[in-house]
N, C-alpha and C. Protein backbone atom coordinates (compact mmCIF):
# COMPACT_ATOMS: atom_id res chain seq x y z
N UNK A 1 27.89 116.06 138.70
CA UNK A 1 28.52 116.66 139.83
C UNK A 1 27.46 116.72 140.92
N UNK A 2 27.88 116.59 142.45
CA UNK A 2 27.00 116.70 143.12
C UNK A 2 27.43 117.29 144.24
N UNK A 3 26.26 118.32 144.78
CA UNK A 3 26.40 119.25 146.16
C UNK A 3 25.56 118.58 147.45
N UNK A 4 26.74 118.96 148.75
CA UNK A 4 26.37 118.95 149.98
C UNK A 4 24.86 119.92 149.91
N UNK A 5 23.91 119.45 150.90
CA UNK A 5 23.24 120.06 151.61
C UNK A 5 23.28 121.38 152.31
N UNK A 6 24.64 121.63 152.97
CA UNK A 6 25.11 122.30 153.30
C UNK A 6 26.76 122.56 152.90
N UNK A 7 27.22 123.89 153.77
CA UNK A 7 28.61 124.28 153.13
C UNK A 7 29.70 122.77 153.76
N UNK A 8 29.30 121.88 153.67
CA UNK A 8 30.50 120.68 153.94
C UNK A 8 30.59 119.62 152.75
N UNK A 9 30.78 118.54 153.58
CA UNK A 9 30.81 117.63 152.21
C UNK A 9 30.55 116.11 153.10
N UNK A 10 29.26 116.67 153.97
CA UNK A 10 28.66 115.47 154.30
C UNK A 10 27.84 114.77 153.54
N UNK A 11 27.50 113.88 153.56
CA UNK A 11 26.54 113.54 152.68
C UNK A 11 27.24 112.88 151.04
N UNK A 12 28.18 113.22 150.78
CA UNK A 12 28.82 112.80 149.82
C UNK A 12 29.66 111.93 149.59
N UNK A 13 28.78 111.10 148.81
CA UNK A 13 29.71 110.00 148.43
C UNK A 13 30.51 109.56 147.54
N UNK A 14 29.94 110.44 145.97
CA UNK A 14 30.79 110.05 144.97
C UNK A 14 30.35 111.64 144.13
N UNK A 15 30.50 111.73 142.72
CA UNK A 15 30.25 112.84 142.45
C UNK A 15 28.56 112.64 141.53
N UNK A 16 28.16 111.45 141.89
CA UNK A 16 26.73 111.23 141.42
C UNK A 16 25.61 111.48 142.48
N UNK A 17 26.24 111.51 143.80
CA UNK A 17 25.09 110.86 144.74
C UNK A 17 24.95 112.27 145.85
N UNK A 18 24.21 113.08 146.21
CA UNK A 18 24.30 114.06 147.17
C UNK A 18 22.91 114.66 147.29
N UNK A 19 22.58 115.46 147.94
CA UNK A 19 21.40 116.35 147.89
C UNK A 19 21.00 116.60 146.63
N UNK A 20 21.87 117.14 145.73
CA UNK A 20 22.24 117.53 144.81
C UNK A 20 22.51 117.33 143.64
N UNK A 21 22.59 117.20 142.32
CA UNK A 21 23.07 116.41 141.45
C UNK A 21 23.05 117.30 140.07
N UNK A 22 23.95 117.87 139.31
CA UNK A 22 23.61 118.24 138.56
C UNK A 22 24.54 117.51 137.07
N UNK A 23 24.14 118.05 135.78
CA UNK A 23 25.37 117.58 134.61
C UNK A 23 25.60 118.74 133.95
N UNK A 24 27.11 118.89 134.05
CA UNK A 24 27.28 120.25 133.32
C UNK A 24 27.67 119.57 131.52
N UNK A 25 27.40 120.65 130.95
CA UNK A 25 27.75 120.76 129.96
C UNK A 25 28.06 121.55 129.03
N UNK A 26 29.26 121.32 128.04
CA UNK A 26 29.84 122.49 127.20
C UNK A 26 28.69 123.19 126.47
N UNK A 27 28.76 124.50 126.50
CA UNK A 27 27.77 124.97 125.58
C UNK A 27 28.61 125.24 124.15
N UNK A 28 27.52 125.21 123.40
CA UNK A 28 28.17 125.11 121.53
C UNK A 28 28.48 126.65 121.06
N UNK A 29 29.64 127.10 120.42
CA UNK A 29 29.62 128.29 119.90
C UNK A 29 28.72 128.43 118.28
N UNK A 30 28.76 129.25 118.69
CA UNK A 30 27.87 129.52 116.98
C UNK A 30 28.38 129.47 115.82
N UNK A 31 28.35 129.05 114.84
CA UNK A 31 28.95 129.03 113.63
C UNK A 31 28.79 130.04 112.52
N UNK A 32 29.11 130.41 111.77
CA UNK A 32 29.46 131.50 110.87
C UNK A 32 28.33 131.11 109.86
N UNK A 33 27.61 132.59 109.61
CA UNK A 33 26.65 132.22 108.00
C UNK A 33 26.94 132.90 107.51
N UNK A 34 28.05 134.17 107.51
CA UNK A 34 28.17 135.56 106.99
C UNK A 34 29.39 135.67 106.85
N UNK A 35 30.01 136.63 105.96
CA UNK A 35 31.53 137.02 105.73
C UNK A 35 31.42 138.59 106.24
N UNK A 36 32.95 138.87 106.87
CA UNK A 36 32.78 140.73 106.93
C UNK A 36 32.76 140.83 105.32
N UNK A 37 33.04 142.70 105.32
CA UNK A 37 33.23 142.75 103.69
C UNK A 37 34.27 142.57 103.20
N UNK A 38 34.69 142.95 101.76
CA UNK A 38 35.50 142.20 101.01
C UNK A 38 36.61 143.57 101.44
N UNK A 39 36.35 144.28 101.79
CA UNK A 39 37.22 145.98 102.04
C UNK A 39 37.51 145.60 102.96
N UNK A 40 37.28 145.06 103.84
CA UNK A 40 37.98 145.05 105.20
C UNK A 40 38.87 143.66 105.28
N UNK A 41 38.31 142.58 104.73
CA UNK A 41 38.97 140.96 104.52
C UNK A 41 40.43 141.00 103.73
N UNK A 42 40.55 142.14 103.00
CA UNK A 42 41.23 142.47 101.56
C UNK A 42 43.13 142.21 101.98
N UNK A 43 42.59 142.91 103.62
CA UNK A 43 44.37 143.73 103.92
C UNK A 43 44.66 142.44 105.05
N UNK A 44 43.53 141.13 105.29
CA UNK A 44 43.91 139.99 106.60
C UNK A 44 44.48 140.76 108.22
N UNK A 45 45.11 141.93 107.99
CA UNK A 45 45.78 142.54 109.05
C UNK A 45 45.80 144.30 109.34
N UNK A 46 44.99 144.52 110.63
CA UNK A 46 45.11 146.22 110.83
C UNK A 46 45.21 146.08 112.00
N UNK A 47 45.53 147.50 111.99
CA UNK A 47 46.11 147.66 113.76
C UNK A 47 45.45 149.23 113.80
N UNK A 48 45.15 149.59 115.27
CA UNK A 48 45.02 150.63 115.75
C UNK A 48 45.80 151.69 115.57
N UNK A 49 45.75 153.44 115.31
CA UNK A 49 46.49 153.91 115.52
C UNK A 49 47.84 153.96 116.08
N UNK A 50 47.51 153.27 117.65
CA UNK A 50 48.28 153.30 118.82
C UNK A 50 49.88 152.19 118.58
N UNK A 51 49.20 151.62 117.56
CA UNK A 51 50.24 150.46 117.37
C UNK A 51 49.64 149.12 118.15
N UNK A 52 48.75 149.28 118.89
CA UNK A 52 48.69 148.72 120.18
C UNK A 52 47.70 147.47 120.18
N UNK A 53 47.13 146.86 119.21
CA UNK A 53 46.18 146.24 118.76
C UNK A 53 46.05 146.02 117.99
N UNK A 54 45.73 144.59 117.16
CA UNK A 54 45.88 143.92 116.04
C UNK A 54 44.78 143.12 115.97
N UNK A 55 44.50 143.28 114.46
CA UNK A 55 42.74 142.87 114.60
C UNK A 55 43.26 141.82 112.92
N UNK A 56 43.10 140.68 113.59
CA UNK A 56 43.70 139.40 111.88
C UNK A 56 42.64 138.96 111.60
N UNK A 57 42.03 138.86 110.36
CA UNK A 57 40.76 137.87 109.46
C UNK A 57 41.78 136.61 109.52
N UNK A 58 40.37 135.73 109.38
CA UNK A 58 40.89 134.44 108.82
C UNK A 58 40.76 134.22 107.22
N UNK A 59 41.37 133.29 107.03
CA UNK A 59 41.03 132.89 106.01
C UNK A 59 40.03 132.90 105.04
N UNK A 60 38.93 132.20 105.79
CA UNK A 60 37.57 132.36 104.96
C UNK A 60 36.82 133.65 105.11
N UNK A 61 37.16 134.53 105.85
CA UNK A 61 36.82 135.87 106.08
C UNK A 61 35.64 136.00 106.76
N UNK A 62 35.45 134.99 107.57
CA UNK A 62 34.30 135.29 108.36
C UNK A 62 34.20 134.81 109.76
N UNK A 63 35.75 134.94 110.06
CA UNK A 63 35.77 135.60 111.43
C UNK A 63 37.32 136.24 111.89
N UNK A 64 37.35 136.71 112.81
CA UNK A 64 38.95 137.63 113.26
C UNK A 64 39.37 137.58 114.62
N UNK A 65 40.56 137.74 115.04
CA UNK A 65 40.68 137.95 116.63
C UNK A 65 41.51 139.09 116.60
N UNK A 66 41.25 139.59 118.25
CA UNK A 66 42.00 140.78 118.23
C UNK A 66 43.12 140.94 119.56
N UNK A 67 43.87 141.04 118.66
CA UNK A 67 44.64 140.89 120.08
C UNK A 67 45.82 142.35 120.36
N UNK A 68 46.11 142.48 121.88
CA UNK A 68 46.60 143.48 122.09
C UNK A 68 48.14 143.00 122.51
N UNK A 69 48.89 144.11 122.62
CA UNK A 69 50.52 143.64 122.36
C UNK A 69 50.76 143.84 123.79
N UNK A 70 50.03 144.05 124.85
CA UNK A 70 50.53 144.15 126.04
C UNK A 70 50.04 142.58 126.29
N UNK A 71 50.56 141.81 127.93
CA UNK A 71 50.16 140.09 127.81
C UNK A 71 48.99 140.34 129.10
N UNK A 72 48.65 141.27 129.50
CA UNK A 72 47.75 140.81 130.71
C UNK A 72 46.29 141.11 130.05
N UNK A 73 45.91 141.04 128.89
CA UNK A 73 44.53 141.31 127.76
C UNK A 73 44.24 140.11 127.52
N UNK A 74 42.89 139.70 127.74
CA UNK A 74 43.50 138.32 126.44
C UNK A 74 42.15 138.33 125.48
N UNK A 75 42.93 137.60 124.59
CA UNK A 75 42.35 137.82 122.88
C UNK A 75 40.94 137.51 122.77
N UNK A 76 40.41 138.41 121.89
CA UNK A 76 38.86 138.35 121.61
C UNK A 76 38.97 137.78 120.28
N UNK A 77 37.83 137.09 120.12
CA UNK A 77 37.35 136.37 118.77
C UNK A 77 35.95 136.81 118.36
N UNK A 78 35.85 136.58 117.44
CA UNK A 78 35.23 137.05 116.34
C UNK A 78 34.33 136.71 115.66
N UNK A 79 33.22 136.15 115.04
CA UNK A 79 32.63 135.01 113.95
C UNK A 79 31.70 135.99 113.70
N UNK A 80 31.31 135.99 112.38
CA UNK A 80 30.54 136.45 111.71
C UNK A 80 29.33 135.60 111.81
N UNK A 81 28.12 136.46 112.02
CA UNK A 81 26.86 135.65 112.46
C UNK A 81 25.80 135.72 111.20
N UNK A 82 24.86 136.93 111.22
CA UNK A 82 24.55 137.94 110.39
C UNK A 82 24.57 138.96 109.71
N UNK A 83 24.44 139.33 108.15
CA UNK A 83 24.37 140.38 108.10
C UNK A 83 23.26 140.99 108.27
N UNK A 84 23.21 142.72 108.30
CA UNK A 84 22.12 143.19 108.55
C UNK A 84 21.92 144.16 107.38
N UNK A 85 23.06 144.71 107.18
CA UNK A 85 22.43 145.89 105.72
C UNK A 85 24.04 146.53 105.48
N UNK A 86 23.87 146.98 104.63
CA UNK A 86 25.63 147.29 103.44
C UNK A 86 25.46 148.44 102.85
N UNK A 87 26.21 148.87 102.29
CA UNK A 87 26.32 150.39 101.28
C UNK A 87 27.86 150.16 100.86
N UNK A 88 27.93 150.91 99.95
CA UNK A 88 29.31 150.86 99.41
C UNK A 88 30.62 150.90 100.49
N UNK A 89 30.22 152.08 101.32
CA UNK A 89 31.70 151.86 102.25
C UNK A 89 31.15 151.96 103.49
N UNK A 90 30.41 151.19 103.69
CA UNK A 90 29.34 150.30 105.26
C UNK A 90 28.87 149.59 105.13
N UNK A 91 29.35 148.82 106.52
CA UNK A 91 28.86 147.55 106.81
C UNK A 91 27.84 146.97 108.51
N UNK A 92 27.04 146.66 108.44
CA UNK A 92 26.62 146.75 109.57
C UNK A 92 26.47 144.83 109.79
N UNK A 93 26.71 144.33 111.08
CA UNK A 93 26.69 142.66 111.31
C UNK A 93 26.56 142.70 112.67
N UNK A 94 26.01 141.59 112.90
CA UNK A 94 26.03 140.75 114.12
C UNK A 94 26.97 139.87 114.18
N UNK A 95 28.15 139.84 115.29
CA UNK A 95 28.86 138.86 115.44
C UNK A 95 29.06 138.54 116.90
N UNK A 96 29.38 137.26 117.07
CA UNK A 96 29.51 136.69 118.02
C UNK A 96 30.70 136.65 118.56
N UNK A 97 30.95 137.48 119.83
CA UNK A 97 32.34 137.44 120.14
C UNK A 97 32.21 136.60 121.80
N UNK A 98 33.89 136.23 122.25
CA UNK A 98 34.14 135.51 122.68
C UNK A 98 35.60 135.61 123.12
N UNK A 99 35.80 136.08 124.69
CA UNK A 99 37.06 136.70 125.61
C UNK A 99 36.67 135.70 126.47
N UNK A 100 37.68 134.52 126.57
CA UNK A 100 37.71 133.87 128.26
C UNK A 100 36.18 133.16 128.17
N UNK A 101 35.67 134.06 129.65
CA UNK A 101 34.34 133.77 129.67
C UNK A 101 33.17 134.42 129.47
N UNK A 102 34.10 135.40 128.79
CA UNK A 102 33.08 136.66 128.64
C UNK A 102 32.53 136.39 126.62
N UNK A 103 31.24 136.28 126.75
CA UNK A 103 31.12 135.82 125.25
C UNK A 103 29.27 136.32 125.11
N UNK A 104 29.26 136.75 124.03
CA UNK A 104 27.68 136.66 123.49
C UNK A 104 27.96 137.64 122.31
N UNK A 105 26.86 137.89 121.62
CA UNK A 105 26.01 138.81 120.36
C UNK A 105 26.28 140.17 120.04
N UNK A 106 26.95 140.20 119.44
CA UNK A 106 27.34 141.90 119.55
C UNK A 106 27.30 142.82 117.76
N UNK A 107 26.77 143.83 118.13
CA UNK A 107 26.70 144.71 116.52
C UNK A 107 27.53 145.42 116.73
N UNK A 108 28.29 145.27 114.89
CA UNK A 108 29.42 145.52 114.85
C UNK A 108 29.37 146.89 113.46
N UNK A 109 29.68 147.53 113.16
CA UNK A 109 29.22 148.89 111.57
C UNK A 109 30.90 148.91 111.69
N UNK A 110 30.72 148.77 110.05
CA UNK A 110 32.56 149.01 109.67
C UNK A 110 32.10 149.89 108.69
N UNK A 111 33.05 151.11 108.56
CA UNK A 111 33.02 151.70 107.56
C UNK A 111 34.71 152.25 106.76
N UNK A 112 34.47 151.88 106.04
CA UNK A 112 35.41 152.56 104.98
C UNK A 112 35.99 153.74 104.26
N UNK A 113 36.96 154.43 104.89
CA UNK A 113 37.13 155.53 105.13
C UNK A 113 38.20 155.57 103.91
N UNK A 114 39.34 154.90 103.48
CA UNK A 114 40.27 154.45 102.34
C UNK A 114 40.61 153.07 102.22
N UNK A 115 41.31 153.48 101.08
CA UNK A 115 41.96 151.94 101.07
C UNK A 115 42.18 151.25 102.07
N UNK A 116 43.34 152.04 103.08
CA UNK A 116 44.22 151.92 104.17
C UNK A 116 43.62 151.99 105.26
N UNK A 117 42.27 152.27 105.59
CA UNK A 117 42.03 152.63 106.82
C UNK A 117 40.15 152.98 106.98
N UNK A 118 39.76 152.03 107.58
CA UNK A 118 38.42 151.75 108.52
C UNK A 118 38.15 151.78 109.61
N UNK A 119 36.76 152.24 110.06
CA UNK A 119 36.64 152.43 111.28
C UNK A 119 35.79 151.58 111.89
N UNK A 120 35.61 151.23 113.01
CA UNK A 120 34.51 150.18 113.38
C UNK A 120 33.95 151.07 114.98
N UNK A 121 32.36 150.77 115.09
CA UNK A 121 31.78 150.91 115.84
C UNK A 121 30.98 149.83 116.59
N UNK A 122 31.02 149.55 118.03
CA UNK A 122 30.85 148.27 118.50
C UNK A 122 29.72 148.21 119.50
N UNK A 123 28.69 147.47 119.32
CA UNK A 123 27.76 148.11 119.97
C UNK A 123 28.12 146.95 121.72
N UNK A 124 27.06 146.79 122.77
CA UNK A 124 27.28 146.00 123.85
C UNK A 124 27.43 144.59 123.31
N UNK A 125 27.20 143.72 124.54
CA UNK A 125 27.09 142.13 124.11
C UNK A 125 25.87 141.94 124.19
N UNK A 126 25.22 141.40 123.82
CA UNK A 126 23.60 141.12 123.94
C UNK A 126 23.71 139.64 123.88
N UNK A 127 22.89 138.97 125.12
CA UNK A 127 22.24 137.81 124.47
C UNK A 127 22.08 136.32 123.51
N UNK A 128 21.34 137.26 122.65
CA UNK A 128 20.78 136.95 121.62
C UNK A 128 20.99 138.16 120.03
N UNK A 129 21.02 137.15 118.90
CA UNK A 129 21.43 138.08 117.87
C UNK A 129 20.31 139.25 117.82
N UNK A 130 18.64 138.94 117.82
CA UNK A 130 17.84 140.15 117.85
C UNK A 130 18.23 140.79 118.65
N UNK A 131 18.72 140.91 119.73
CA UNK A 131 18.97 142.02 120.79
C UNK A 131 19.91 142.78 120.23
N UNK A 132 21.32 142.10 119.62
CA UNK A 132 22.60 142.99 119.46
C UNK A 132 22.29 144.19 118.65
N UNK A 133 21.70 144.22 117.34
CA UNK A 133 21.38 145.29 116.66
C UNK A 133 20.21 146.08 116.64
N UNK A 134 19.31 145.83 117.16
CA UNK A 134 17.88 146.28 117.09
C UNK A 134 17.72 146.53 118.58
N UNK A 135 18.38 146.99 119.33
CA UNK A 135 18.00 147.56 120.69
C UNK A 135 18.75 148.59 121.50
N UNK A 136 19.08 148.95 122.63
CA UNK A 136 19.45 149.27 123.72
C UNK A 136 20.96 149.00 122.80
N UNK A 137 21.35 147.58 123.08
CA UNK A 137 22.51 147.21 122.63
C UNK A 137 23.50 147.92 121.91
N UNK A 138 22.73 148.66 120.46
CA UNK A 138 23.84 149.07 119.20
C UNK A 138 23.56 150.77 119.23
N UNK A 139 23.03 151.40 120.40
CA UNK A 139 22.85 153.09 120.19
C UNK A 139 23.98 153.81 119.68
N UNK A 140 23.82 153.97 118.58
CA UNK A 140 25.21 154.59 117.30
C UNK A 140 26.12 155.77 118.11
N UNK A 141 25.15 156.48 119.07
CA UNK A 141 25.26 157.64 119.35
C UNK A 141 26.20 158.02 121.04
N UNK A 142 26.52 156.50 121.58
CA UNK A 142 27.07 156.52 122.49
C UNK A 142 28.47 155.49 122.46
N UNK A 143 28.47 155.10 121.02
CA UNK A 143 29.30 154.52 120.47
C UNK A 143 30.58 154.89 120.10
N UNK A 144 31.94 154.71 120.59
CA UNK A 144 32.71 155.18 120.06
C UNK A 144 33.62 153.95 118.79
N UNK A 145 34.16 154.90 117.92
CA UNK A 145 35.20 154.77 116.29
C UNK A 145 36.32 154.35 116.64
N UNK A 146 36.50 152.89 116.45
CA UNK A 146 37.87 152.62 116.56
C UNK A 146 38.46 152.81 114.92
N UNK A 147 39.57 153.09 115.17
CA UNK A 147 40.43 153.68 113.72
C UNK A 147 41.33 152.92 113.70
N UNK A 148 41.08 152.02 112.22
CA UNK A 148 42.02 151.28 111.69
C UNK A 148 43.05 151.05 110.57
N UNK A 149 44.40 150.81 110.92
CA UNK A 149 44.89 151.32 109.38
C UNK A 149 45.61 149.35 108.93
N UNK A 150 45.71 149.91 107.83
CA UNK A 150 45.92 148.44 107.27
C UNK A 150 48.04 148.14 107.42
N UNK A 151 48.25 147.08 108.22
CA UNK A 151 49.18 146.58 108.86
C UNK A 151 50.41 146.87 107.50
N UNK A 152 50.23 146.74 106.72
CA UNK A 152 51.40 146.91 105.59
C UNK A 152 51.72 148.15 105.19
N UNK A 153 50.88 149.09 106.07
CA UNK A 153 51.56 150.35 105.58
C UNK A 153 52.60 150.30 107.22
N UNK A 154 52.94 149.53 108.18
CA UNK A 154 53.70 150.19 109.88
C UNK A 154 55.12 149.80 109.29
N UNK A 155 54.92 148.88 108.21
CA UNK A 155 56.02 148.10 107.48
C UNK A 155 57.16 148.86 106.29
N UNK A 156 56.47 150.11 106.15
CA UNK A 156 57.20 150.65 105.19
C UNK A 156 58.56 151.51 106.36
């Protein structure tokens, strides 16, 4: 692609030749080395209290999108990057999420509250994966609990 000198489009002759010249290119998303846990992968489908949000695993369980039931949102994705450390009913990861154009590194702590129902805490987007959990990024303490219940109980 190539830019005028100035705000016109003198100088231009084709999209190779100008003051200017640049090559864009797609950048690569990251690929998955990690699964969430097996407690949260178990139910494929939860939703928010509100009704209002739906959070689906895939298949291989290592990644999800979330999508909201109103249409002017649009859907976030998911991939499991790293883990970072576990306990019986916690989980702490780095995943890579991805809205539109809005996309980077983010720490994610699920914990397991029942069968039916987990909570997740989400830290900023960072970067880079060292940034998402180990900084500024994941402060537990300014973090708010999303509350999740597992989709087969809205069904009864």
């Amino acid at each position: 692609m190539s830019q005028s000198a100035d705000a016109t489009c003198d100088g231009l002759v084709s999209p190779w030749e100008g003051s200017r010249t640049m090559r864009l290119t797609r950048s690569k998303h990251p690929t998955s080395s990690c699964q969430f846990p097996s407690w949260v992968t178990t139910k494929h489908k939860w939703r928010t209290l509100d009704g209002q949000t739906t959070y689906s695993f895939g298949a291989k369980n290592n990644s999800f999108k979330l999508t909201h039931s109103y249409q002017d949102e649009e859907e976030t994705k998911f991939i499991c990057i790293e883990h970072v450390s576990s306990t019986a009913n916690s989980s702490t990861l780095v995943a890579y999420s991805s809205s539109g154009c809005k996309n980077g590194y983010i720490c994610m702590k699920f914990f397991r509250r029942h069968n039916h129902i987990i909570e997740i805490q989400y830290g900023e987007l960072a970067r880079s994966t060292q940034e998402a959990c180990y900084s500024t990024f994941s402060t537990t303490s300014t973090q708010d609990f999303v509350t999740l219940v597992g989709m087969y109980l809205f069904l009864l």
